[in-house]
PDB file of N, CA and C in Angstrom:
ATOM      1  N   UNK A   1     118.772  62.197  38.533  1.00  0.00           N
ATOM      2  CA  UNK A   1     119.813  63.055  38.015  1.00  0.00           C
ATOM      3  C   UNK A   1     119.341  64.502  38.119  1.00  0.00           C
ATOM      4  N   UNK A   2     120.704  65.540  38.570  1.00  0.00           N
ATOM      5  CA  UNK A   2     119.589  66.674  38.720  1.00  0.00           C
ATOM      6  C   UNK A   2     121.026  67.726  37.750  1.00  0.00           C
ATOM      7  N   UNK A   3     120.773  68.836  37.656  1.00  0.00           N
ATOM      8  CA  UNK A   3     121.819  69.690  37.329  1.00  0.00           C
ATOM      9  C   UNK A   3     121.840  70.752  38.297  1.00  0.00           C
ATOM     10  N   UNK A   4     123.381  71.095  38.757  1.00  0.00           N
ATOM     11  CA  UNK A   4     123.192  72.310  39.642  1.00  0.00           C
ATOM     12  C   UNK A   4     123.577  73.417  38.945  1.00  0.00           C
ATOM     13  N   UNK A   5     122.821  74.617  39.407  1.00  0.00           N
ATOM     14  CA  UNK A   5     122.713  75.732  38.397  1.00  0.00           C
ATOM     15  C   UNK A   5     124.221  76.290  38.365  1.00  0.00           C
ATOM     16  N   UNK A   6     125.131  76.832  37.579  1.00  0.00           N
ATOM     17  CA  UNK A   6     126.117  77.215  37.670  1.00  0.00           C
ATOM     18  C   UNK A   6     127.139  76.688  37.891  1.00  0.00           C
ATOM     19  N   UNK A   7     126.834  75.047  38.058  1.00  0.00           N
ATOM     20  CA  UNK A   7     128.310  74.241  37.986  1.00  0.00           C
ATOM     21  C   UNK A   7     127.886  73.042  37.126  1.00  0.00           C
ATOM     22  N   UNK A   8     127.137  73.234  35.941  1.00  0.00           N
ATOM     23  CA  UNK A   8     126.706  71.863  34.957  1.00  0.00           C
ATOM     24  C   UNK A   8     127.834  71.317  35.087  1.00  0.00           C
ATOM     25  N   UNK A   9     129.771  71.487  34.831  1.00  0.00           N
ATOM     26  CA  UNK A   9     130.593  70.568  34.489  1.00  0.00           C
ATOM     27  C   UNK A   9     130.375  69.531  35.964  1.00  0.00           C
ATOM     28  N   UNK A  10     129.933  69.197  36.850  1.00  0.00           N
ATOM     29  CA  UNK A  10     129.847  68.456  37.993  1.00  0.00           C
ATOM     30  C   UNK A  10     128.733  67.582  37.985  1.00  0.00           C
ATOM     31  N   UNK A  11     128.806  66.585  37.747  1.00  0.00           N
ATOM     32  CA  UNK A  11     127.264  65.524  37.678  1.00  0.00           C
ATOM     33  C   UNK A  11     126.737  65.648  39.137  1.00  0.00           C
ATOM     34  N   UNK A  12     125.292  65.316  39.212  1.00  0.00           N
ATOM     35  CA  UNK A  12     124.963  65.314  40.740  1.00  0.00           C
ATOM     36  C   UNK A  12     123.651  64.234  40.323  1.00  0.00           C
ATOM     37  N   UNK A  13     123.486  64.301  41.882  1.00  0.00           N
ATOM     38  CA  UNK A  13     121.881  63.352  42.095  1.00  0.00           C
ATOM     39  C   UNK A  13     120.992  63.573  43.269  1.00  0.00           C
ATOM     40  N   UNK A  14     119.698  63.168  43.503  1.00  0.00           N
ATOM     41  CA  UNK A  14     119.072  63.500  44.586  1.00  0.00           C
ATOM     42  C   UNK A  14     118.656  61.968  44.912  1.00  0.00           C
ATOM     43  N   UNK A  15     118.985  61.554  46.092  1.00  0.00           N
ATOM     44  CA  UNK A  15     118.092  60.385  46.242  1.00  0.00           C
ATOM     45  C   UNK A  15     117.353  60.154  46.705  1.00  0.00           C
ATOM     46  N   UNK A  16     116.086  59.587  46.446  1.00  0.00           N
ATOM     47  CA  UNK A  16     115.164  59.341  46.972  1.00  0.00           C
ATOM     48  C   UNK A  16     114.035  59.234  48.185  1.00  0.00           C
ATOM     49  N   UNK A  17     115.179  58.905  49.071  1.00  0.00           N
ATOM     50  CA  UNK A  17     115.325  58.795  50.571  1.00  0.00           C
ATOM     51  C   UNK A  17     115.654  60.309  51.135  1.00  0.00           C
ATOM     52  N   UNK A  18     116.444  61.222  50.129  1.00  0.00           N
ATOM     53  CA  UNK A  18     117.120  62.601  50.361  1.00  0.00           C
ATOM     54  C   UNK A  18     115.511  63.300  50.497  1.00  0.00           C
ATOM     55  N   UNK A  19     114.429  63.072  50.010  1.00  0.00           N
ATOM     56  CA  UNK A  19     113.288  64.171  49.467  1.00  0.00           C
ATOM     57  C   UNK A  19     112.763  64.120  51.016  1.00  0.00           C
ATOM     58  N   UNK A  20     112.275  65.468  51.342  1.00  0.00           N
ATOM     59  CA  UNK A  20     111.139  65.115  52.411  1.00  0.00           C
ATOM     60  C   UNK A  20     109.197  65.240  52.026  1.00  0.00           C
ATOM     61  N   UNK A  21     108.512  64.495  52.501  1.00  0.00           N
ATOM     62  CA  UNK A  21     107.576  64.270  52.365  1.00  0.00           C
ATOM     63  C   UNK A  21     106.393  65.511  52.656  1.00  0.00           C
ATOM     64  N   UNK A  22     105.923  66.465  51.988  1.00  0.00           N
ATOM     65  CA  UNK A  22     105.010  67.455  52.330  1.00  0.00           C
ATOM     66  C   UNK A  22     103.565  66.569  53.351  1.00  0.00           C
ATOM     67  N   UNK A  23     103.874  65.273  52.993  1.00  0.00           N
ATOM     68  CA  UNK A  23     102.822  65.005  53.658  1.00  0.00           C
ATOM     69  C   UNK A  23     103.010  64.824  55.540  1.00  0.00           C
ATOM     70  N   UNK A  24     104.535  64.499  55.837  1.00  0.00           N
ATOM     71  CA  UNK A  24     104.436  64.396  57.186  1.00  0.00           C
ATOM     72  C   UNK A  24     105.557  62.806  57.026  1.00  0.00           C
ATOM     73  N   UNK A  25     104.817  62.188  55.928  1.00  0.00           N
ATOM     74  CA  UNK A  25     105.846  60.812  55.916  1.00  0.00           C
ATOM     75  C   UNK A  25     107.091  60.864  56.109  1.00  0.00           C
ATOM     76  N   UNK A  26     107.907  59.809  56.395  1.00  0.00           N
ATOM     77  CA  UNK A  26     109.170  59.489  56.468  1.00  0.00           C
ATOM     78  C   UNK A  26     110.019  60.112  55.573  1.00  0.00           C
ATOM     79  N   UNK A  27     109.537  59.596  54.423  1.00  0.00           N
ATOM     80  CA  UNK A  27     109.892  59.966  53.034  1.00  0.00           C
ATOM     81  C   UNK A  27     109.047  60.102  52.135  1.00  0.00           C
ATOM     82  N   UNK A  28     109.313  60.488  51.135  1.00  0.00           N
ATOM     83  CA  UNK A  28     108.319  61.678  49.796  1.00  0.00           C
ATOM     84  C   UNK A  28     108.000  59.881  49.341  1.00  0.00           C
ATOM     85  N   UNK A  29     106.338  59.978  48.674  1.00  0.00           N
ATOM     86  CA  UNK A  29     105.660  59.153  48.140  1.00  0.00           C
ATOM     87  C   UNK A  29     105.859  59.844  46.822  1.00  0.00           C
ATOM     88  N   UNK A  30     105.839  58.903  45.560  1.00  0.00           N
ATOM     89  CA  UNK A  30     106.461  58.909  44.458  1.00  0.00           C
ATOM     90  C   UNK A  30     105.596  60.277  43.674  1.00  0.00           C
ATOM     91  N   UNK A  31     104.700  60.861  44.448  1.00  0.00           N
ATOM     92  CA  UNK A  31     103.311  61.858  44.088  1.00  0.00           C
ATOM     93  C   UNK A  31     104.340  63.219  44.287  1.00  0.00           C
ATOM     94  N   UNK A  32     104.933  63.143  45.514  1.00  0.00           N
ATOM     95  CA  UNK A  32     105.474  64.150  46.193  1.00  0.00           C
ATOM     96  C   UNK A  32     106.694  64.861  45.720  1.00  0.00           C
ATOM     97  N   UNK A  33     107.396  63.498  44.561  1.00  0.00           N
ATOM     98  CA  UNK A  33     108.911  64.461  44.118  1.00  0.00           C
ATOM     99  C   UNK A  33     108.735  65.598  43.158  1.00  0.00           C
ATOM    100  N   UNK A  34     109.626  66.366  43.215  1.00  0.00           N
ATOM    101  CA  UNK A  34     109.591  67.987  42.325  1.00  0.00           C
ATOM    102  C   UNK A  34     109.543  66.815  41.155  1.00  0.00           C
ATOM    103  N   UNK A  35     108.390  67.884  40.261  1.00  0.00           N
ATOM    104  CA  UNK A  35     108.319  67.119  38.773  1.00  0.00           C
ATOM    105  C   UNK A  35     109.587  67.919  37.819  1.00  0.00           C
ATOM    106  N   UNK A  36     109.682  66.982  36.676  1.00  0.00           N
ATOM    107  CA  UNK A  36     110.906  67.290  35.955  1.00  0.00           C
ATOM    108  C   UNK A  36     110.710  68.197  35.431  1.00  0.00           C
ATOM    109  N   UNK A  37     112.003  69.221  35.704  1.00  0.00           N
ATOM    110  CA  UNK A  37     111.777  70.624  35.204  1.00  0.00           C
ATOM    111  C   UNK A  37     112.223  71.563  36.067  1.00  0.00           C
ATOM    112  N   UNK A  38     111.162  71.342  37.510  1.00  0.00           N
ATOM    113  CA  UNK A  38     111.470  72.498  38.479  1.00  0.00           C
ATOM    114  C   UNK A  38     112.815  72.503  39.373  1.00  0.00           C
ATOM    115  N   UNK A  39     112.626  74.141  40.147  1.00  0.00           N
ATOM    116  CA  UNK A  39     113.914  74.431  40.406  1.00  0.00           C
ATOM    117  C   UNK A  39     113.980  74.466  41.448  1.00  0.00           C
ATOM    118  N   UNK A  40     114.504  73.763  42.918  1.00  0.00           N
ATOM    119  CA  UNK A  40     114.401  73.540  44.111  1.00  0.00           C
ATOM    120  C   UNK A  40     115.874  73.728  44.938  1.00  0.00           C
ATOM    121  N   UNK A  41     115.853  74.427  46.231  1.00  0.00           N
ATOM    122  CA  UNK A  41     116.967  74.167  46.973  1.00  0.00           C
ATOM    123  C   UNK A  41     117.247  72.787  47.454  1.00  0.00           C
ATOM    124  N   UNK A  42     118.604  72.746  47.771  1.00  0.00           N
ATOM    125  CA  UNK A  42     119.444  71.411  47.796  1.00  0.00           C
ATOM    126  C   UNK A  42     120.904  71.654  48.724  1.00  0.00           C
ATOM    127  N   UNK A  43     120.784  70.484  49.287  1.00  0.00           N
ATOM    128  CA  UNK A  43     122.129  70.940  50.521  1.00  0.00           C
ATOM    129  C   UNK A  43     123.268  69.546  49.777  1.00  0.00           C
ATOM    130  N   UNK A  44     124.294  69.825  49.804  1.00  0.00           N
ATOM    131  CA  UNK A  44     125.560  68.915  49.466  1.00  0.00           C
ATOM    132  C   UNK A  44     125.668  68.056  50.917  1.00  0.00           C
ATOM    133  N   UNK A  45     125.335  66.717  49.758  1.00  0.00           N
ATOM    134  CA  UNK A  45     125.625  65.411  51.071  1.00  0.00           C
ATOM    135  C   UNK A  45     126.923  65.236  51.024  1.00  0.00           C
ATOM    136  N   UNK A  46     127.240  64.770  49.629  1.00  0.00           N
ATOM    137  CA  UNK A  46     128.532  64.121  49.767  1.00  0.00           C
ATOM    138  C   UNK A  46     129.407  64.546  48.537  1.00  0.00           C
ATOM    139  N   UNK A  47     130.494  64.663  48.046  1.00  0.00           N
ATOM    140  CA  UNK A  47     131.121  64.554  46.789  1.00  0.00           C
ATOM    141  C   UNK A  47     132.421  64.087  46.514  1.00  0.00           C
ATOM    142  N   UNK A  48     132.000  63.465  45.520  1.00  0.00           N
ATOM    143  CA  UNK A  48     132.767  62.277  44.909  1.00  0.00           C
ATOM    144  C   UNK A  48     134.087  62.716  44.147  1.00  0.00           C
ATOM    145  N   UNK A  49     135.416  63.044  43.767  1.00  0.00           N
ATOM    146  CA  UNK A  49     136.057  62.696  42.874  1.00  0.00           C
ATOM    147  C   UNK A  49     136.388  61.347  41.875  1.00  0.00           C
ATOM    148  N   UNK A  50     135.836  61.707  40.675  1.00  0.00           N
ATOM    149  CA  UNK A  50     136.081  60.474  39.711  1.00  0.00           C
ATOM    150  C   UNK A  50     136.919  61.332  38.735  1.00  0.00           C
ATOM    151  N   UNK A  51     138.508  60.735  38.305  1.00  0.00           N
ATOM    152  CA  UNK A  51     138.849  61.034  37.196  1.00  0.00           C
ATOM    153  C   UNK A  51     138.394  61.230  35.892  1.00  0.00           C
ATOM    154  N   UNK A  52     138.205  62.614  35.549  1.00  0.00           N
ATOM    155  CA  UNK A  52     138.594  63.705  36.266  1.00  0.00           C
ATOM    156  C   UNK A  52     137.583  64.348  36.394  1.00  0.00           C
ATOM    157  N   UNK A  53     136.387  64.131  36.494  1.00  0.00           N
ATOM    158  CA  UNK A  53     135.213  64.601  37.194  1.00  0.00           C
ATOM    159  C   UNK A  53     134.312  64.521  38.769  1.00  0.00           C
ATOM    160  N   UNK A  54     133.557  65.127  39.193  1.00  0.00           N
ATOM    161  CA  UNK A  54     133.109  64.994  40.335  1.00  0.00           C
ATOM    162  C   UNK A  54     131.576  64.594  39.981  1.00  0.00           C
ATOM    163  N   UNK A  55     131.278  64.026  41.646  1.00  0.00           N
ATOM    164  CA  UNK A  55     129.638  63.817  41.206  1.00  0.00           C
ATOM    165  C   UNK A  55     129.331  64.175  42.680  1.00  0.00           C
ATOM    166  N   UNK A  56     127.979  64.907  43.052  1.00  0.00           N
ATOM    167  CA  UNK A  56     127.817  65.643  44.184  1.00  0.00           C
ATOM    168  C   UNK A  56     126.247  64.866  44.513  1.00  0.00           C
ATOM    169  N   UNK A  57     126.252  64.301  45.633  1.00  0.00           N
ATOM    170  CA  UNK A  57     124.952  63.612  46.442  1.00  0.00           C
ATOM    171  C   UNK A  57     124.032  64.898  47.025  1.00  0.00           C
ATOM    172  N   UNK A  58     123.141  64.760  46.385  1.00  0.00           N
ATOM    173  CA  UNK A  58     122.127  66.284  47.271  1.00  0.00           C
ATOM    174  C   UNK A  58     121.526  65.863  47.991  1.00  0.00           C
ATOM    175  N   UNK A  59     120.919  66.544  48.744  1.00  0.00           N
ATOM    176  CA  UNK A  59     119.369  66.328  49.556  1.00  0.00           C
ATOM    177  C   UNK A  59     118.543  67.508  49.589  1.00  0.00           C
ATOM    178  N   UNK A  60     117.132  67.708  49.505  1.00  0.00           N
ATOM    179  CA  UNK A  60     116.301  68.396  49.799  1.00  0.00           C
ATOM    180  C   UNK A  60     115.826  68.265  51.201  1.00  0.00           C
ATOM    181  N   UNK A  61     116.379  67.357  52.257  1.00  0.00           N
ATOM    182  CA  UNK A  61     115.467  67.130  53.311  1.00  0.00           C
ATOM    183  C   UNK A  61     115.822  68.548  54.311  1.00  0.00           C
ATOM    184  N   UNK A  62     116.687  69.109  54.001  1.00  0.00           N
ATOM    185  CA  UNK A  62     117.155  70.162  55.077  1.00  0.00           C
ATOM    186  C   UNK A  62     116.305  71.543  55.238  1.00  0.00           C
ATOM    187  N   UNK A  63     116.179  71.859  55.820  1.00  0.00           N
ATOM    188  CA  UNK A  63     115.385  73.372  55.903  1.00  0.00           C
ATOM    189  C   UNK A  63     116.372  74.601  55.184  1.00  0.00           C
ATOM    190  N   UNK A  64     117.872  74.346  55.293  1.00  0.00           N
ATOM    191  CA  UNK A  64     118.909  74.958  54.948  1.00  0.00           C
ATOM    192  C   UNK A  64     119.038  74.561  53.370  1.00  0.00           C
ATOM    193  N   UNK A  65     118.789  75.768  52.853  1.00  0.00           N
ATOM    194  CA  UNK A  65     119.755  75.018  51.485  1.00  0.00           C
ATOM    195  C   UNK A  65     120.844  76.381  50.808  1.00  0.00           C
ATOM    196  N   UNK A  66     121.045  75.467  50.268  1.00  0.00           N
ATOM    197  CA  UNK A  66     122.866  76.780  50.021  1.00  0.00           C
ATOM    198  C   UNK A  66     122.703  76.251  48.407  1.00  0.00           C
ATOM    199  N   UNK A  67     122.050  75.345  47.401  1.00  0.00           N
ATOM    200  CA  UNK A  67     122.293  75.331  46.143  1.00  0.00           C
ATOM    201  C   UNK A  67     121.169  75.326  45.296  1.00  0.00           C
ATOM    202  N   UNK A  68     120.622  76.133  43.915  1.00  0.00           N
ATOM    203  CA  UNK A  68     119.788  75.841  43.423  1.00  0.00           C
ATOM    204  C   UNK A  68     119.786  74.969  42.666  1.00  0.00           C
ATOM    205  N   UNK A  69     118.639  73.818  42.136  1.00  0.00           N
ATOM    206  CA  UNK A  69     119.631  73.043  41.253  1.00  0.00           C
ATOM    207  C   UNK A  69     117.751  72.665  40.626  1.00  0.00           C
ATOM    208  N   UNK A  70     118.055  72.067  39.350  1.00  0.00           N
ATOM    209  CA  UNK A  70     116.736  71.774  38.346  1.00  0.00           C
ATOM    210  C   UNK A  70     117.262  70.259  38.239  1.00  0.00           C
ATOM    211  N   UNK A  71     115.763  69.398  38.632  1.00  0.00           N
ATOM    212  CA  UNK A  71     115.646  68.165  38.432  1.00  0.00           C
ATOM    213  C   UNK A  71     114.812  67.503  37.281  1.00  0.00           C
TER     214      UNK A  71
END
C-alpha cells in the first residue's frame, strides 16, 4: 500500500514485481524494497474505478517517473 502525495483521496499500490532490483536482478529481493516511510518516484500502471473511488497500480521500475508517492 503506498499513498500518493497530493491525491490521498485515491488508494494505490506498488507491486512487487513493479520494484527494480539495485542489484541487477530481475526483480527487487525483499532487502531491496524502499523501507516504510520513504519517498520515491512512481509511474501509473493502471487505474481502477471502484464506486466511488479509484485505486491506481504504480511501478518504480521506470527510469521516468511523473509521481511522488510514500510507501
Amino acid at each position: 500500500m503506498v499513498k500518493i502525495l497530493g491525491h490521498e483521496g485515491i488508494g494505490a499500490s506498488i507491486d512487487g514485481a513493479a520494484i527494480d532490483s539495485p542489484s541487477g536482478a530481475g526483480r527487487a529481493w525483499l532487502g531491496e524494497y524502499p523501507a516504510v516511510g520513504t519517498e520515491v518516484d512512481a509511474v501509473v500502471q493502471e487505474i481502477r474505478r471502484w464506486s466511488p473511488s479509484a485505486w491506481a497500480r504504480l511501478t518504480i521500475r521506470s527510469q521516468e517517473s511523473q509521481l511522488s508517492v510514500a510507501v
